[in-house]
PDB file of N, CA and C in Angstrom:
ATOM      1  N   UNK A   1      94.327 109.634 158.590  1.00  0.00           N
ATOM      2  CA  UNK A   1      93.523 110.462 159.471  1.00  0.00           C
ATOM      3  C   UNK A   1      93.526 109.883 160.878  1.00  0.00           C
ATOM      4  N   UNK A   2      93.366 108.360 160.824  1.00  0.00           N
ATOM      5  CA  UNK A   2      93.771 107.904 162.557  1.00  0.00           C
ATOM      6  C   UNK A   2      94.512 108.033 163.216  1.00  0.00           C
ATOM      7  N   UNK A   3      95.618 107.904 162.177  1.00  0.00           N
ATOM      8  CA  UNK A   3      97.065 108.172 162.540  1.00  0.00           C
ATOM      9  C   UNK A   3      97.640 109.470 163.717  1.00  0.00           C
ATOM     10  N   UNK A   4      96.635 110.894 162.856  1.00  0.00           N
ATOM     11  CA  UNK A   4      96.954 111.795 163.184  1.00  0.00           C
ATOM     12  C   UNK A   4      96.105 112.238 164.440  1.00  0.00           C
ATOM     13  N   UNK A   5      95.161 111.662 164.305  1.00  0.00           N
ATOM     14  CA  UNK A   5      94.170 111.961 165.579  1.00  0.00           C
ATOM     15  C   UNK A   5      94.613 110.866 166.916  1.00  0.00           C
ATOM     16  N   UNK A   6      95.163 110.024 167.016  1.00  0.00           N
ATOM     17  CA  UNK A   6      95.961 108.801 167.969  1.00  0.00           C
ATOM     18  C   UNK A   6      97.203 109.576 168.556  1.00  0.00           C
ATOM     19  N   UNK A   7      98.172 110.177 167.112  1.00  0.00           N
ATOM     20  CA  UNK A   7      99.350 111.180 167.267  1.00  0.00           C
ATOM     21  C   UNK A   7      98.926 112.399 168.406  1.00  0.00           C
ATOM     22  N   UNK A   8      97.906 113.105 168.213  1.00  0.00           N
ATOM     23  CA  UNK A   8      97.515 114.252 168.938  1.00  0.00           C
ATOM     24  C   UNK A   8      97.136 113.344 170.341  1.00  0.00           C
ATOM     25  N   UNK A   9      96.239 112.655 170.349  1.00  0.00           N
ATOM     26  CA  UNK A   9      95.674 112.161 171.488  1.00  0.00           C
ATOM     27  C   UNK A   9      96.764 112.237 172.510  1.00  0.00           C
ATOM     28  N   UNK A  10      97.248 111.034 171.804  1.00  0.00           N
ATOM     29  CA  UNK A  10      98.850 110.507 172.507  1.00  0.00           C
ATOM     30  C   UNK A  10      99.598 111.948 173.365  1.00  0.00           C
ATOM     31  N   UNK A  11      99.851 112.903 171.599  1.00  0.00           N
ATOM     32  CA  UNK A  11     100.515 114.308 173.025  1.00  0.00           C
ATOM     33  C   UNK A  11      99.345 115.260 173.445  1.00  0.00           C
ATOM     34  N   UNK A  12      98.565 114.923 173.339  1.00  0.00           N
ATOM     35  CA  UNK A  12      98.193 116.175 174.775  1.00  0.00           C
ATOM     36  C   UNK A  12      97.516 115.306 176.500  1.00  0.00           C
ATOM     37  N   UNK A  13      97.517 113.954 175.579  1.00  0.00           N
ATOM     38  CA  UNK A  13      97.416 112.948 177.406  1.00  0.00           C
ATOM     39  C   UNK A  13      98.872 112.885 177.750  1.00  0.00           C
ATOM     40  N   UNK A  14      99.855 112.868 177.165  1.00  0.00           N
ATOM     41  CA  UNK A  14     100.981 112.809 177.893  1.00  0.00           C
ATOM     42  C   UNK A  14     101.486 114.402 178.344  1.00  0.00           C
ATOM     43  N   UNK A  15     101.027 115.917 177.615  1.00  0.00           N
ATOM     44  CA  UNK A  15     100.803 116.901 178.386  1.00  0.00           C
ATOM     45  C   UNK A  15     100.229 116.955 179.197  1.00  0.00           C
ATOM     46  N   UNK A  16      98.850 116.919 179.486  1.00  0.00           N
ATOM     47  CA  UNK A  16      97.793 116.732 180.102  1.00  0.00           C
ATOM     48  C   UNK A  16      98.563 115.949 181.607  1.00  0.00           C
ATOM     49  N   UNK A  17      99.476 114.226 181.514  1.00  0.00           N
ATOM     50  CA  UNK A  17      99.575 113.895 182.485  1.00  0.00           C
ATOM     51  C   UNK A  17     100.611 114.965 183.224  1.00  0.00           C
ATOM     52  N   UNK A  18     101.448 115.180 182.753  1.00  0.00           N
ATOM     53  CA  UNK A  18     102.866 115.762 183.152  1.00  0.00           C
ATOM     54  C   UNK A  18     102.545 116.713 183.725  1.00  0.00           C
ATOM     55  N   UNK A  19     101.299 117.711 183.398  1.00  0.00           N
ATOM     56  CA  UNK A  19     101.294 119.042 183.980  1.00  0.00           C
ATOM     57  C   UNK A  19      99.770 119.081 185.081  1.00  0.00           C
ATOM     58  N   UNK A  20      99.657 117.509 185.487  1.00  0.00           N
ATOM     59  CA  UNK A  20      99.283 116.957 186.653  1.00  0.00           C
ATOM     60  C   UNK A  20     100.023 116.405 188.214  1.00  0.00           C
ATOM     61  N   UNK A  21     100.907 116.299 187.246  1.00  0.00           N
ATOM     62  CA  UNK A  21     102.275 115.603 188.404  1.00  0.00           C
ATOM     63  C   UNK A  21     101.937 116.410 189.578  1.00  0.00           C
ATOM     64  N   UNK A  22     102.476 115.589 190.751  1.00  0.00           N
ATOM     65  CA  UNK A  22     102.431 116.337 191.623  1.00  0.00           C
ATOM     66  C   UNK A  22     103.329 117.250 192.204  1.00  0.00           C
ATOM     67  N   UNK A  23     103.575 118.228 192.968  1.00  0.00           N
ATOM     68  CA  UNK A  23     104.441 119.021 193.019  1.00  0.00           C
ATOM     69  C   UNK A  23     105.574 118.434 193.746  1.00  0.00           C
ATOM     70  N   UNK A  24     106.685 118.794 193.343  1.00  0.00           N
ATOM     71  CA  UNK A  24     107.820 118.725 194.288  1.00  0.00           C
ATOM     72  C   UNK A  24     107.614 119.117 195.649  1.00  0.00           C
ATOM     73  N   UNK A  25     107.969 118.606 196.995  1.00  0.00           N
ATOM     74  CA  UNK A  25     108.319 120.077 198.224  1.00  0.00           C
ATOM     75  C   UNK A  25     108.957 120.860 198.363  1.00  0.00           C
ATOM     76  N   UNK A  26     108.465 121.963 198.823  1.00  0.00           N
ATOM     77  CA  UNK A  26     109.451 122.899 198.480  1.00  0.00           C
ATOM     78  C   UNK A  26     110.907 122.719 198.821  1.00  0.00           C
ATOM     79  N   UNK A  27     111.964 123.550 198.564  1.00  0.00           N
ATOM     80  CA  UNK A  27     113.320 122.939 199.000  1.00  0.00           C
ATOM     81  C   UNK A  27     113.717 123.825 200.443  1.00  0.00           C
ATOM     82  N   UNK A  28     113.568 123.603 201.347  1.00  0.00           N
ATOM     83  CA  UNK A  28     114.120 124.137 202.445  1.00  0.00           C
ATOM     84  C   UNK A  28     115.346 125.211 202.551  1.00  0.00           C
ATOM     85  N   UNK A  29     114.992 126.311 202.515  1.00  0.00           N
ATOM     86  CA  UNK A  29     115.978 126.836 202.336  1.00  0.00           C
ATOM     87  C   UNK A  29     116.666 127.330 203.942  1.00  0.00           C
ATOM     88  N   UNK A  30     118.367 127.580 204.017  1.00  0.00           N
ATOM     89  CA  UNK A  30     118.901 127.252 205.405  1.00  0.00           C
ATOM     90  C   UNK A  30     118.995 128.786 205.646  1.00  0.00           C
ATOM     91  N   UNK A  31     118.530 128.954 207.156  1.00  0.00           N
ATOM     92  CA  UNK A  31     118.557 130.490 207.479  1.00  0.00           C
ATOM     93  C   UNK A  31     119.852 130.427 207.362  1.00  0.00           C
ATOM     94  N   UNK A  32     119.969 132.048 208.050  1.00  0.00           N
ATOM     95  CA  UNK A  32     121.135 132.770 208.488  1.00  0.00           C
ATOM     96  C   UNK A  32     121.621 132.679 209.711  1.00  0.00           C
ATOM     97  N   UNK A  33     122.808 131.934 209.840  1.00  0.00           N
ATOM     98  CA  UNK A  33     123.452 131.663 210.551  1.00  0.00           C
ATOM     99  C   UNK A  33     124.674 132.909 211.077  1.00  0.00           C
ATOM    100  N   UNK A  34     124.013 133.886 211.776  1.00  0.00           N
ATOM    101  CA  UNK A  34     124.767 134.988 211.647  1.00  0.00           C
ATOM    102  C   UNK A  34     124.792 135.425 213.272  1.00  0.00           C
ATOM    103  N   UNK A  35     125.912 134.849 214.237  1.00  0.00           N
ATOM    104  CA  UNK A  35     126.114 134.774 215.541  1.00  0.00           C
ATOM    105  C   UNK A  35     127.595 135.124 215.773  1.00  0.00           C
ATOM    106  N   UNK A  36     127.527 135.785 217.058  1.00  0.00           N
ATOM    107  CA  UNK A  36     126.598 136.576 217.683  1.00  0.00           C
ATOM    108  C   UNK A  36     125.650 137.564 217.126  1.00  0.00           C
ATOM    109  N   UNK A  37     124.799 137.825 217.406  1.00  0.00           N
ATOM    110  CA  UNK A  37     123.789 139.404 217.226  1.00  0.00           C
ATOM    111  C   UNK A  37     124.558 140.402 217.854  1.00  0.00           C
ATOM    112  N   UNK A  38     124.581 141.620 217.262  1.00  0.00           N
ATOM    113  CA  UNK A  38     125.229 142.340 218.546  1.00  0.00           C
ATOM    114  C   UNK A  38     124.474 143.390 219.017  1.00  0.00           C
ATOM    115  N   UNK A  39     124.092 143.344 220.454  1.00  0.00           N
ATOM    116  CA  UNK A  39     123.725 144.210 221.420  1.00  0.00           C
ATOM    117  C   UNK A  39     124.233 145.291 221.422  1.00  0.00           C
ATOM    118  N   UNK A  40     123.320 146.230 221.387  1.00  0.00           N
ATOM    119  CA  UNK A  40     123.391 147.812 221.757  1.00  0.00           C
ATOM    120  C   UNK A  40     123.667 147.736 223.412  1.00  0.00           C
ATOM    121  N   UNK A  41     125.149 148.547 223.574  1.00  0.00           N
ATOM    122  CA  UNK A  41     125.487 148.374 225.215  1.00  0.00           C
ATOM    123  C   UNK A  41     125.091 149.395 225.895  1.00  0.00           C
ATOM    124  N   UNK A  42     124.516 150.555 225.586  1.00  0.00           N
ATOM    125  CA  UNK A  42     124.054 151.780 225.747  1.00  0.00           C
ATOM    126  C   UNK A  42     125.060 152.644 226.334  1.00  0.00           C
ATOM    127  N   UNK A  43     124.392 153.624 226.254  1.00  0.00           N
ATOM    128  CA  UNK A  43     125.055 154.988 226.327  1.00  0.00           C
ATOM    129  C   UNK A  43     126.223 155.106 226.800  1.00  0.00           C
ATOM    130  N   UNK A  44     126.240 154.592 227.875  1.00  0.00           N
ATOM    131  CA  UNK A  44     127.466 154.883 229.130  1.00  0.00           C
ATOM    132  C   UNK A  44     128.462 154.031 228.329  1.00  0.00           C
ATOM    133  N   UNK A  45     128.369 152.850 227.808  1.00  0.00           N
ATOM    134  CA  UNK A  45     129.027 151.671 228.081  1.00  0.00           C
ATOM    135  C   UNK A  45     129.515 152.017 226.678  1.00  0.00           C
ATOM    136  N   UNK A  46     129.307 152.599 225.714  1.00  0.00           N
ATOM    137  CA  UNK A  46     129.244 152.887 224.397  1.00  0.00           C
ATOM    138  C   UNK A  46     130.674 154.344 224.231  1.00  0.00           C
ATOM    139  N   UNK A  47     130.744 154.629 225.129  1.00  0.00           N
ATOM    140  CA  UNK A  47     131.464 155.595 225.739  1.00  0.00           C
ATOM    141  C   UNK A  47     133.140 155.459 226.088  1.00  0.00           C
ATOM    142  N   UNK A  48     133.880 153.911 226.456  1.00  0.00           N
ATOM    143  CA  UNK A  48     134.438 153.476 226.706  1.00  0.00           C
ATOM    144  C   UNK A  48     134.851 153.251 225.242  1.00  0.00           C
ATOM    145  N   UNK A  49     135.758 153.138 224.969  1.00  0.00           N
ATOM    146  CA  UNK A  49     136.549 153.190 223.797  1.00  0.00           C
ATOM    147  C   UNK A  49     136.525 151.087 223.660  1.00  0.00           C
ATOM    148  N   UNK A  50     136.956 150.574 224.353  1.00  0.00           N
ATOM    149  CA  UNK A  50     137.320 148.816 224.067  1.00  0.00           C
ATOM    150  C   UNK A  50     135.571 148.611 224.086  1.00  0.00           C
ATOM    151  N   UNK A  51     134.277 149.096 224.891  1.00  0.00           N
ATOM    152  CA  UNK A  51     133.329 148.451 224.742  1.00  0.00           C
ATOM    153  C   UNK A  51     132.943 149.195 222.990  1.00  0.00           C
ATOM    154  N   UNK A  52     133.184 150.353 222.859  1.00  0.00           N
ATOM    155  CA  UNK A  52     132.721 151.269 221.723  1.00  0.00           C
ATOM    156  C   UNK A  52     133.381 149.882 220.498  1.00  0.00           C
ATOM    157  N   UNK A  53     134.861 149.268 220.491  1.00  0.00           N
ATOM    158  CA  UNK A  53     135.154 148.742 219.920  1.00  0.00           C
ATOM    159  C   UNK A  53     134.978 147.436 219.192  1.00  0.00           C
ATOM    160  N   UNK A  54     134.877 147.308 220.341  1.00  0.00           N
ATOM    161  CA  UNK A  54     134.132 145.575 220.295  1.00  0.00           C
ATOM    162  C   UNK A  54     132.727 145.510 219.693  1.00  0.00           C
ATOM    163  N   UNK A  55     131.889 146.528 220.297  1.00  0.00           N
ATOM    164  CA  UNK A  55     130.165 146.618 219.604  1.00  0.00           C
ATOM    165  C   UNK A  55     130.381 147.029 218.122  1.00  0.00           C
ATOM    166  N   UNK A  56     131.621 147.670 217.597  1.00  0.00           N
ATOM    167  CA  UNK A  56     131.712 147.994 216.198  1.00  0.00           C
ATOM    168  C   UNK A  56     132.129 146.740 215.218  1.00  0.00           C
ATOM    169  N   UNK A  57     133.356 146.218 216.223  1.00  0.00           N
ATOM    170  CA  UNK A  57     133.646 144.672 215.480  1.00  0.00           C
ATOM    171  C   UNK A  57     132.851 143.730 215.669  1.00  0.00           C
ATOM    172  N   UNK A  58     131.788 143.584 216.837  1.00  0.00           N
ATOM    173  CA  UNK A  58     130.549 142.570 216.353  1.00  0.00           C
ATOM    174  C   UNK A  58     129.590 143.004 215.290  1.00  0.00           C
ATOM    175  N   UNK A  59     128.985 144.182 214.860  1.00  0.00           N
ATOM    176  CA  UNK A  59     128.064 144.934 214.453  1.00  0.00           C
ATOM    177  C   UNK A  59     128.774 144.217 212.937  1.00  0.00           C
ATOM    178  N   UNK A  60     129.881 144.908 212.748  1.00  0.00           N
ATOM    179  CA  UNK A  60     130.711 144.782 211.298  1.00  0.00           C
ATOM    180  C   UNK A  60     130.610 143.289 211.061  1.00  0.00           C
ATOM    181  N   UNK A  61     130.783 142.147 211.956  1.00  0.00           N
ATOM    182  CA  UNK A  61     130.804 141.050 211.488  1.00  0.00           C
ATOM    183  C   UNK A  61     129.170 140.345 211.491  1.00  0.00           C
ATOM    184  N   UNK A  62     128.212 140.906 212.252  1.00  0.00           N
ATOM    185  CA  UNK A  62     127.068 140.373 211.957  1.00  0.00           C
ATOM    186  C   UNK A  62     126.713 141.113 210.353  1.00  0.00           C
ATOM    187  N   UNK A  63     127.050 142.469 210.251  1.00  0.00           N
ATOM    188  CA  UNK A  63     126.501 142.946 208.493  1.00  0.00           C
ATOM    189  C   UNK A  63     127.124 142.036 207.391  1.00  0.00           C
ATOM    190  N   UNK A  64     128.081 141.868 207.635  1.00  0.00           N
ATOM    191  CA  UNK A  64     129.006 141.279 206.645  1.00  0.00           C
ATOM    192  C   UNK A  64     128.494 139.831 206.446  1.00  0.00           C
ATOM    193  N   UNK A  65     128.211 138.829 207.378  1.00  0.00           N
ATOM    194  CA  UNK A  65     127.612 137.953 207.808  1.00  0.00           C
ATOM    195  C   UNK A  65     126.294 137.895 206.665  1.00  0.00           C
ATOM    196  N   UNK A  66     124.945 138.934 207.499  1.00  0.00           N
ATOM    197  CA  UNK A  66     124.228 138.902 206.631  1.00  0.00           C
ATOM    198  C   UNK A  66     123.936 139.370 205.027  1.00  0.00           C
ATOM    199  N   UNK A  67     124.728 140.291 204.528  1.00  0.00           N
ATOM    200  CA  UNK A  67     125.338 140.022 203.549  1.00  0.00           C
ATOM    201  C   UNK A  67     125.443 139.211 202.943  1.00  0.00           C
ATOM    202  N   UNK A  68     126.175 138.499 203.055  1.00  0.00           N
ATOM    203  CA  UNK A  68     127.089 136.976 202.276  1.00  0.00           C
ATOM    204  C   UNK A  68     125.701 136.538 202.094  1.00  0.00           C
ATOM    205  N   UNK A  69     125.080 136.163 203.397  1.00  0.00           N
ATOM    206  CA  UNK A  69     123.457 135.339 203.142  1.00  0.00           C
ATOM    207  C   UNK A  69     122.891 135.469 201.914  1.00  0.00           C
ATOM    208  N   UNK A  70     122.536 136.700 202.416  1.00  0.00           N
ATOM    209  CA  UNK A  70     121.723 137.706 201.061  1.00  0.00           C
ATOM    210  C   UNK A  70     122.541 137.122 199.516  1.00  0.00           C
ATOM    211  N   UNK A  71     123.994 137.386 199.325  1.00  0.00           N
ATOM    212  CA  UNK A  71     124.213 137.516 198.429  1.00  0.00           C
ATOM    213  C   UNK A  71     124.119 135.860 197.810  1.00  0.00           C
ATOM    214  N   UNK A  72     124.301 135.433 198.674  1.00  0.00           N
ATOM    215  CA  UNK A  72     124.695 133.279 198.304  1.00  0.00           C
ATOM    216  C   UNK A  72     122.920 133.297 198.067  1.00  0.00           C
ATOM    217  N   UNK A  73     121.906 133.698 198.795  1.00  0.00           N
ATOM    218  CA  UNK A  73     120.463 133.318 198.401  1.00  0.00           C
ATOM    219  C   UNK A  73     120.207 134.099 197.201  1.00  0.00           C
ATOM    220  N   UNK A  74     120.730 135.427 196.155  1.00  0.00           N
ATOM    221  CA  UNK A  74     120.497 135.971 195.638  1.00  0.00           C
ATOM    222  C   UNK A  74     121.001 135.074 194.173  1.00  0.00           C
ATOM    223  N   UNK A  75     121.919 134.075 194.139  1.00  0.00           N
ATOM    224  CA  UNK A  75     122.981 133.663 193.474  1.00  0.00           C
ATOM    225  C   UNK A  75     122.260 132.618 192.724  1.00  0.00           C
ATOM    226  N   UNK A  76     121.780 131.805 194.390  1.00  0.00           N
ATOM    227  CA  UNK A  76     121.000 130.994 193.631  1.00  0.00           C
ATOM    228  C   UNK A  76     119.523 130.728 192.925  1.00  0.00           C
ATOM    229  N   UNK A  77     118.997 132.108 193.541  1.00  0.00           N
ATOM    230  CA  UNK A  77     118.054 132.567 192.820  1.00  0.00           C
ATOM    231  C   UNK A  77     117.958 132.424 191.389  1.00  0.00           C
ATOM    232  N   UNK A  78     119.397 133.567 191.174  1.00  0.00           N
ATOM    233  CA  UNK A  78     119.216 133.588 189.683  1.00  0.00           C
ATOM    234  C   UNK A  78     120.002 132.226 189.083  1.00  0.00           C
ATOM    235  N   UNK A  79     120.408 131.735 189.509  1.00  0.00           N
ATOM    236  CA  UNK A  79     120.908 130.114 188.826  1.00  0.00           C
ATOM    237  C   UNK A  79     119.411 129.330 188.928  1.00  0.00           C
ATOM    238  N   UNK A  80     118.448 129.222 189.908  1.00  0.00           N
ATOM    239  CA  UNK A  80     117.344 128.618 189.508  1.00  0.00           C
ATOM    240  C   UNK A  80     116.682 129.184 188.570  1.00  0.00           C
ATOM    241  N   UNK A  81     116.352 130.272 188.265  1.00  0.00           N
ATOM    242  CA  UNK A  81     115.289 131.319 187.195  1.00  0.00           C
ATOM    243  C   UNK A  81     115.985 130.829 186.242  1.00  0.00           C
ATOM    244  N   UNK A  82     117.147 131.424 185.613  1.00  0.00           N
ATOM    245  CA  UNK A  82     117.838 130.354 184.825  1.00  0.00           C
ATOM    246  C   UNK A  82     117.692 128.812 183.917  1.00  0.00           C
ATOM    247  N   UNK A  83     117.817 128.298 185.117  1.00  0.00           N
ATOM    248  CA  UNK A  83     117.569 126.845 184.563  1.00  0.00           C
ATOM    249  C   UNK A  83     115.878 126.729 184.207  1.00  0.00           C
ATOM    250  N   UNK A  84     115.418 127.753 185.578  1.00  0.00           N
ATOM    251  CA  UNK A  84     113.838 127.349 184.724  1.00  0.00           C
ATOM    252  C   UNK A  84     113.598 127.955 183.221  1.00  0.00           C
ATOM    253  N   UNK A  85     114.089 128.976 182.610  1.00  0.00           N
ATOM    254  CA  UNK A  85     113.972 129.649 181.297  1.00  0.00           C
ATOM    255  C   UNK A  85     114.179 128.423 180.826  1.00  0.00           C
ATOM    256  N   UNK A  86     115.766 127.963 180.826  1.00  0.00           N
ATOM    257  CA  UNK A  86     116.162 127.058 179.953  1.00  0.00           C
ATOM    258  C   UNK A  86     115.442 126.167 180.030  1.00  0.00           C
ATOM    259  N   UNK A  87     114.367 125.527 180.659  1.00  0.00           N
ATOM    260  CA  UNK A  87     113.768 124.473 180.509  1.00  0.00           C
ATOM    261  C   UNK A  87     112.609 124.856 179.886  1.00  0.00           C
ATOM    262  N   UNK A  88     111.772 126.066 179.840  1.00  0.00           N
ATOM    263  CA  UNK A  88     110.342 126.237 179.725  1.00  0.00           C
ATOM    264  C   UNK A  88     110.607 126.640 178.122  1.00  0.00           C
ATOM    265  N   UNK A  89     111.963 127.254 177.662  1.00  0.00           N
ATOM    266  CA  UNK A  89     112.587 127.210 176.261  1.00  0.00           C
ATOM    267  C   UNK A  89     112.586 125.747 175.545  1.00  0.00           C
ATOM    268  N   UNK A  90     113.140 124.811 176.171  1.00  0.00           N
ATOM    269  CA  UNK A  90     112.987 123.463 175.645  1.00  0.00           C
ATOM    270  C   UNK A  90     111.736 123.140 175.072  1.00  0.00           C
ATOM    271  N   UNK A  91     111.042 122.984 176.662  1.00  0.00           N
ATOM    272  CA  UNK A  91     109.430 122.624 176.312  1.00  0.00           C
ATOM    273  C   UNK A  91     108.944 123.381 175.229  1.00  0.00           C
ATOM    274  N   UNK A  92     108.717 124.361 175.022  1.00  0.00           N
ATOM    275  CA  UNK A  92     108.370 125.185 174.038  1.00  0.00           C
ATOM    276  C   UNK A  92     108.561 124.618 172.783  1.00  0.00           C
ATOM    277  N   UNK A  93     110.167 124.567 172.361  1.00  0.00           N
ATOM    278  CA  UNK A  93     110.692 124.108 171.291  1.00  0.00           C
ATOM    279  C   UNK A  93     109.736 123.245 170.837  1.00  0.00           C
ATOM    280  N   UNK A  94     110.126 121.860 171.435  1.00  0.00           N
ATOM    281  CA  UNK A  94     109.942 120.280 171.541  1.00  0.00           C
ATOM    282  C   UNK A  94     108.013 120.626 171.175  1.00  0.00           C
ATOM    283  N   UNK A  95     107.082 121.201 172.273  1.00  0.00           N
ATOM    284  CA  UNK A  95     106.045 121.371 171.820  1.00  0.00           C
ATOM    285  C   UNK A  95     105.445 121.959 170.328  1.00  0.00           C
ATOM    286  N   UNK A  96     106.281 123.285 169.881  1.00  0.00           N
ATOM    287  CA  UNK A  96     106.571 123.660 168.935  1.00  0.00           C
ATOM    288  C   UNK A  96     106.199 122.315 167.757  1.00  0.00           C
ATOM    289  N   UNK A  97     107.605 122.063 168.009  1.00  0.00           N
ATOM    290  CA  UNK A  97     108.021 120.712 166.605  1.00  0.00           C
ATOM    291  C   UNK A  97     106.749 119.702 166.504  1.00  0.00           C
ATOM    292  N   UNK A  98     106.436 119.587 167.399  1.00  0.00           N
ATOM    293  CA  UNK A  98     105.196 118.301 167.758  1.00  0.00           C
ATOM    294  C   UNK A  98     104.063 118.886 166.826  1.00  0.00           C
ATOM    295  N   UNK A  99     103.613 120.086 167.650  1.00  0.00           N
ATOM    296  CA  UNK A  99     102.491 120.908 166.499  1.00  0.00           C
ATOM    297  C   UNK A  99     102.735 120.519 164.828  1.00  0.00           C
ATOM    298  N   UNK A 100     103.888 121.367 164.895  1.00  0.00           N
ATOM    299  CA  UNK A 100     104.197 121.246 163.374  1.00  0.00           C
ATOM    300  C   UNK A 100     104.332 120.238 162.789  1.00  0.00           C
ATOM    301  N   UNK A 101     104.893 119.130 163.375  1.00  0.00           N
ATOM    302  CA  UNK A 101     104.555 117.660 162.557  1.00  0.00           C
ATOM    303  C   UNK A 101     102.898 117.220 162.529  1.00  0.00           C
ATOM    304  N   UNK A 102     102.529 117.346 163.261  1.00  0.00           N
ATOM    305  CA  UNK A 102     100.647 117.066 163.687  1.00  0.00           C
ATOM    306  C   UNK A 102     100.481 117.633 162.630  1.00  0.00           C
ATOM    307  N   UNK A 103     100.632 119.319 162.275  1.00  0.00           N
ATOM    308  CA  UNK A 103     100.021 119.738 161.319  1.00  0.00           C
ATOM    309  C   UNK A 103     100.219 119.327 159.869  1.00  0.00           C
ATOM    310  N   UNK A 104     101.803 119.428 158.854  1.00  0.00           N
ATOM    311  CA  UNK A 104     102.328 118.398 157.998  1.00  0.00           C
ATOM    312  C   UNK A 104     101.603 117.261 158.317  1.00  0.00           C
ATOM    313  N   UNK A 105     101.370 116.033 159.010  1.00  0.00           N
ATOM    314  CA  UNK A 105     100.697 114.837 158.822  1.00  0.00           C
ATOM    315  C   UNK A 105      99.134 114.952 158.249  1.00  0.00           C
ATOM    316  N   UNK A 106      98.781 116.184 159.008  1.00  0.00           N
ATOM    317  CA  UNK A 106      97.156 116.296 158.628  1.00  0.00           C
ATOM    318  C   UNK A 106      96.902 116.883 157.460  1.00  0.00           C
ATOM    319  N   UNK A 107      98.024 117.328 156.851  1.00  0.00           N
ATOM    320  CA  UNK A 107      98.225 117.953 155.384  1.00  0.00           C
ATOM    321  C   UNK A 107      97.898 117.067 154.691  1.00  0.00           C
ATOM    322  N   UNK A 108      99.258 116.007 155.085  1.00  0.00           N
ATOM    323  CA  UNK A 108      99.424 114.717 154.039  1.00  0.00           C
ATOM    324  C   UNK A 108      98.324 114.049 154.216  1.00  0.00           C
ATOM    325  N   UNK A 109      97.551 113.654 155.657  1.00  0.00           N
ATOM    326  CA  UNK A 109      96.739 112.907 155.131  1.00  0.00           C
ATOM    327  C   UNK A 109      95.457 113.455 154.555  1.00  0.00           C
ATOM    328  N   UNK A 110      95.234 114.647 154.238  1.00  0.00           N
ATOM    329  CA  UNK A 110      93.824 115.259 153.921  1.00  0.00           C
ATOM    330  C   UNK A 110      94.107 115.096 152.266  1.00  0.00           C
ATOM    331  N   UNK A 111      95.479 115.425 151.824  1.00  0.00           N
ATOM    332  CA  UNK A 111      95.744 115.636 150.597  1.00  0.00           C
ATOM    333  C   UNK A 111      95.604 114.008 149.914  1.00  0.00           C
ATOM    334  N   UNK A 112      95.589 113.073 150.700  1.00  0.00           N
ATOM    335  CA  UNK A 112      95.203 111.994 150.038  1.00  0.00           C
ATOM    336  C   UNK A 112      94.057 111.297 149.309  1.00  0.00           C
TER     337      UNK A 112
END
């Protein structure tokens, strides 16, 4: 019976500490590095076929630009969510098994 009550103690102060820890900082995540911006040249200037051109090939390379961002921050999104399942699955498990031995021990020792 000590056994099993020392056993429990033991895991829920070492739950208890762990889910005290202090937090990580957050991880900095790096803007968008997406240069030039491109300026609206207005009306007149928009009119000219090489300025019309150029505002289309900056425009196209700032979307594309932010894009990629989007898609590389979207990526690792789901690679972090991910790893967190897979970890909060572990814990689970591992907590799981712990119970169930606690409980078997308190079997055995009641049945004594």
């Amino acid at each position: 019976m000590k056994r099993t009550a020392l056993a429990l103690a033991l895991a829920l102060g070492a739950t208890a500490a762990y889910a005290q820890a202090p937090a990580t900082p957050a991880a900095t995540v790096p803007p968008a590095k997406c240069e030039p911006k491109p300026v609206y040249p207005g009306v007149k200037a928009i009119q000219h076929d090489m300025k019309r051109e150029l505002f289309q090939k900056e425009l196209k390379a700032y979307q594309d630009c932010v894009r990629n961002y989007v898609a590389e921050r979207k990526a690792y999104i789901e690679a972090s969510n991910a790893a967190i399942r897979t970890t909060v699955e572990e814990h689970n498990a591992v907590m799981t098994k712990i119970r169930e031995e606690q409980d078997a021990a308190k079997k055995e020792q009641e049945g004594k």
